[in-house]
Protein backbone atom coordinates (compact mmCIF):
# COMPACT_ATOMS: atom_id res chain seq x y z
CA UNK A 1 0.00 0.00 0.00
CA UNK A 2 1.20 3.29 -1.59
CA UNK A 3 2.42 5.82 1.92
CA UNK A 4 -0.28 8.49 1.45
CA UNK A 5 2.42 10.94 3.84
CA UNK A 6 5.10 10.53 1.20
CA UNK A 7 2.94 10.79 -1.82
CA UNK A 8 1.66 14.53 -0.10
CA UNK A 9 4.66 15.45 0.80
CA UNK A 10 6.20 15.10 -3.03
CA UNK A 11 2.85 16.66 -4.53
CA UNK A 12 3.74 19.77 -1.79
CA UNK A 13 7.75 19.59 -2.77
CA UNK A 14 6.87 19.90 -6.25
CA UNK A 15 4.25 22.34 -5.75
CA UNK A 16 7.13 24.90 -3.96
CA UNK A 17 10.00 24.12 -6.55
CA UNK A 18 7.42 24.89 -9.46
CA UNK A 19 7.07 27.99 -7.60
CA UNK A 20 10.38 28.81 -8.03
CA UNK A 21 10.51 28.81 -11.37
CA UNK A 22 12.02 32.07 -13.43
CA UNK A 23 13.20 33.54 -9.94
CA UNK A 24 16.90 34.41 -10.86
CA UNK A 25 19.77 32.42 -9.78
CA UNK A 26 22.19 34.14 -7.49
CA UNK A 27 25.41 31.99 -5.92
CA UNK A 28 24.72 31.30 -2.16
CA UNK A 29 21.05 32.52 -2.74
CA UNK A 30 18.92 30.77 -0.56
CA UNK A 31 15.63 32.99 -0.44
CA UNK A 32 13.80 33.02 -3.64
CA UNK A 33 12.75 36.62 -3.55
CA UNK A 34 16.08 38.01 -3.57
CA UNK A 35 17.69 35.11 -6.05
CA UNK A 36 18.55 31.03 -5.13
CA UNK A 37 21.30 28.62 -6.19
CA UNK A 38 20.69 25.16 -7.36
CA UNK A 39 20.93 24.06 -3.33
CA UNK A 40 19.23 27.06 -2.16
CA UNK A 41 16.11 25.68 -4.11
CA UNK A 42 16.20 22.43 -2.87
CA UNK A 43 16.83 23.43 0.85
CA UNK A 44 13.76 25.56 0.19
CA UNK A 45 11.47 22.67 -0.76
CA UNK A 46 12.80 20.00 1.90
CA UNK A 47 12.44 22.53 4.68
CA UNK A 48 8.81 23.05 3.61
CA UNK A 49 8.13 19.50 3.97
CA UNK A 50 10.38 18.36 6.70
CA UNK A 51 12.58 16.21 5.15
CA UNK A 52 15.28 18.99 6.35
CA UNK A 53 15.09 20.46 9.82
CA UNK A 54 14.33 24.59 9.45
CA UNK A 55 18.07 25.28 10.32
CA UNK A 56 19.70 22.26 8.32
CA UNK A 57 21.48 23.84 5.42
CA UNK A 58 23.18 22.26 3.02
CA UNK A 59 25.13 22.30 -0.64
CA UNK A 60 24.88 19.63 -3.40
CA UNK A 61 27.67 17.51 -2.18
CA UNK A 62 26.18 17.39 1.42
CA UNK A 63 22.82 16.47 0.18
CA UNK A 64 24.35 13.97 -1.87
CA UNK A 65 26.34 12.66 1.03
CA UNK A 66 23.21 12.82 3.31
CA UNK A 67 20.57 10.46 0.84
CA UNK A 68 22.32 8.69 -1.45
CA UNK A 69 23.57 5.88 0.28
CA UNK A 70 19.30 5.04 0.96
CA UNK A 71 17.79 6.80 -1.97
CA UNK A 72 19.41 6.33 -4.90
CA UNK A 73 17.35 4.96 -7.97
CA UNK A 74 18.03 4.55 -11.75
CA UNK A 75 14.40 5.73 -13.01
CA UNK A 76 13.39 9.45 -10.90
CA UNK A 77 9.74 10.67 -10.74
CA UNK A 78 8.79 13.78 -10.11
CA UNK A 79 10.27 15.18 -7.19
CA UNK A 80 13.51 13.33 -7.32
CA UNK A 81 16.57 14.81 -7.15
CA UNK A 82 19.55 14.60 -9.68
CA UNK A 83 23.13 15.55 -8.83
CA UNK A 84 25.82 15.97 -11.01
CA UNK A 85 29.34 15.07 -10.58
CA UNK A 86 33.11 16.35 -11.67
CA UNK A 87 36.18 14.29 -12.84
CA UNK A 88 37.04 14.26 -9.52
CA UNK A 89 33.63 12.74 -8.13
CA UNK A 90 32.96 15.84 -6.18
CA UNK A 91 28.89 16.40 -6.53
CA UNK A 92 28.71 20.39 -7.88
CA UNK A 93 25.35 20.59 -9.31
CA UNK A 94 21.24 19.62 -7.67
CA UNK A 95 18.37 20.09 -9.69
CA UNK A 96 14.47 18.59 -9.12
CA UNK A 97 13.76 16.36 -11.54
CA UNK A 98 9.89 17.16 -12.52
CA UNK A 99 9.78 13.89 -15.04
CA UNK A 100 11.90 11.23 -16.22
CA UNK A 101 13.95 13.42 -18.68
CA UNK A 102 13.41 17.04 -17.46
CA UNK A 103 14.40 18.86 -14.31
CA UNK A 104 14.02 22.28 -12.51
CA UNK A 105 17.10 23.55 -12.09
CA UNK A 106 18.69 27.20 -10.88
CA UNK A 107 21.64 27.78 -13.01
CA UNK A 108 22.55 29.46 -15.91
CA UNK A 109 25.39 31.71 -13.72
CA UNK A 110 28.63 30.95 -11.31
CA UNK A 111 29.98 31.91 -8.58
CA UNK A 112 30.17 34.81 -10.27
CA UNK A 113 26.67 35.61 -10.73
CA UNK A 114 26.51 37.50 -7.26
CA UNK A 115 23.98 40.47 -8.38
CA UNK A 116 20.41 40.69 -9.96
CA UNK A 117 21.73 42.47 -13.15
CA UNK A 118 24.47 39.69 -13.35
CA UNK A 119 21.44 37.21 -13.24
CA UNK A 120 19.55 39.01 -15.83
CA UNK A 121 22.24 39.43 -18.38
CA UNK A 122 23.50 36.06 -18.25
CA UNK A 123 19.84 34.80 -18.15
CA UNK A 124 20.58 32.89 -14.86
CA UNK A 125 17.43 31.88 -12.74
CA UNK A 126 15.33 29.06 -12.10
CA UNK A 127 14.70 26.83 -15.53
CA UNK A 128 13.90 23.47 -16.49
CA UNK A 129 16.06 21.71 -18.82
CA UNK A 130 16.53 17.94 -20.07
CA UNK A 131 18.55 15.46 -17.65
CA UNK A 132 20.93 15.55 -20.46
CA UNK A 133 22.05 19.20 -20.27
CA UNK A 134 25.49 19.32 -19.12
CA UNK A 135 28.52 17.50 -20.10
CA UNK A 136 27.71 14.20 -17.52
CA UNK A 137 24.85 12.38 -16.97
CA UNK A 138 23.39 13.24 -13.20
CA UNK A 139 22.50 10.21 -10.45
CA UNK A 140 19.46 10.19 -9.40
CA UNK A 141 17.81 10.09 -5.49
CA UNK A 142 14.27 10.09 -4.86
CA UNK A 143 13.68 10.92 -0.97
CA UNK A 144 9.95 10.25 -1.21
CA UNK A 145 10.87 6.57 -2.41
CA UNK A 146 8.56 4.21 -0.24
């Protein structure tokens, strides 16, 4: 029998990260109306359902580090989340996958991107984009997995 908790809990998740969308990407943004990062966003949604305590905070490698030795799955629904990974295996990237093939993800800027304006001329903010858009392919974990 399907958890009906989890099941709300993704449908609210996904509700708050498609919320998000268009709000510009700033690095080390964590509130969306002054800009988010890709970990901002997703500390956002987790805090909103409690998967996160309200003070937790955390970047793409710790969330990585935190689920994905209980989470991890091959296939993501919506609401899973998909990390991507440099040469080095250090995680760098988060995004919310929203189907099998596309995701919500804030990006489009650096470290760089510090300022609205920066956001707006380099087009940075919250987006969704196919699994496939940068040069790896992402892991996937789904923390509403039952």
């Amino acid at each position: 029998m399907p958890n009906a908790f989890a099941k709300e809990q993704r449908e609210i998740f996904l509700k708050i990260i498609w919320s998000m969308l268009n709000t510009p990407y700033i690095y080390g943004g964590f509130q969306p109306e002054h800009g988010i990062d890709c970990s901002g966003m997703v500390v956002e949604g987790c805090r909103a359902v409690a998967k996160i305590k309200p003070k937790e905070d955390f970047n793409a490698q710790g969330f990585w580090d935190l689920w994905s030795p209980n989470f991890q799955v091959d296939k993501p629904l919506p609401g899973a989340l998909a990390f991507w990974f440099n040469e080095l295996g250090h995680c760098y990237h988060v995004a919310v996958c929203i189907s099998e093939n596309f995701c919500m993800t804030a990006d489009g800027g650096s470290s760089e991107v510090d300022t609205l304006p920066e956001a707006t001329a380099k087009d940075a903010r919250v987006k969704i984009r196919h699994v496939n858009h940068r040069k790896t392919f992402p892991k996937f974990v789904d923390i509403f997995r039952e």
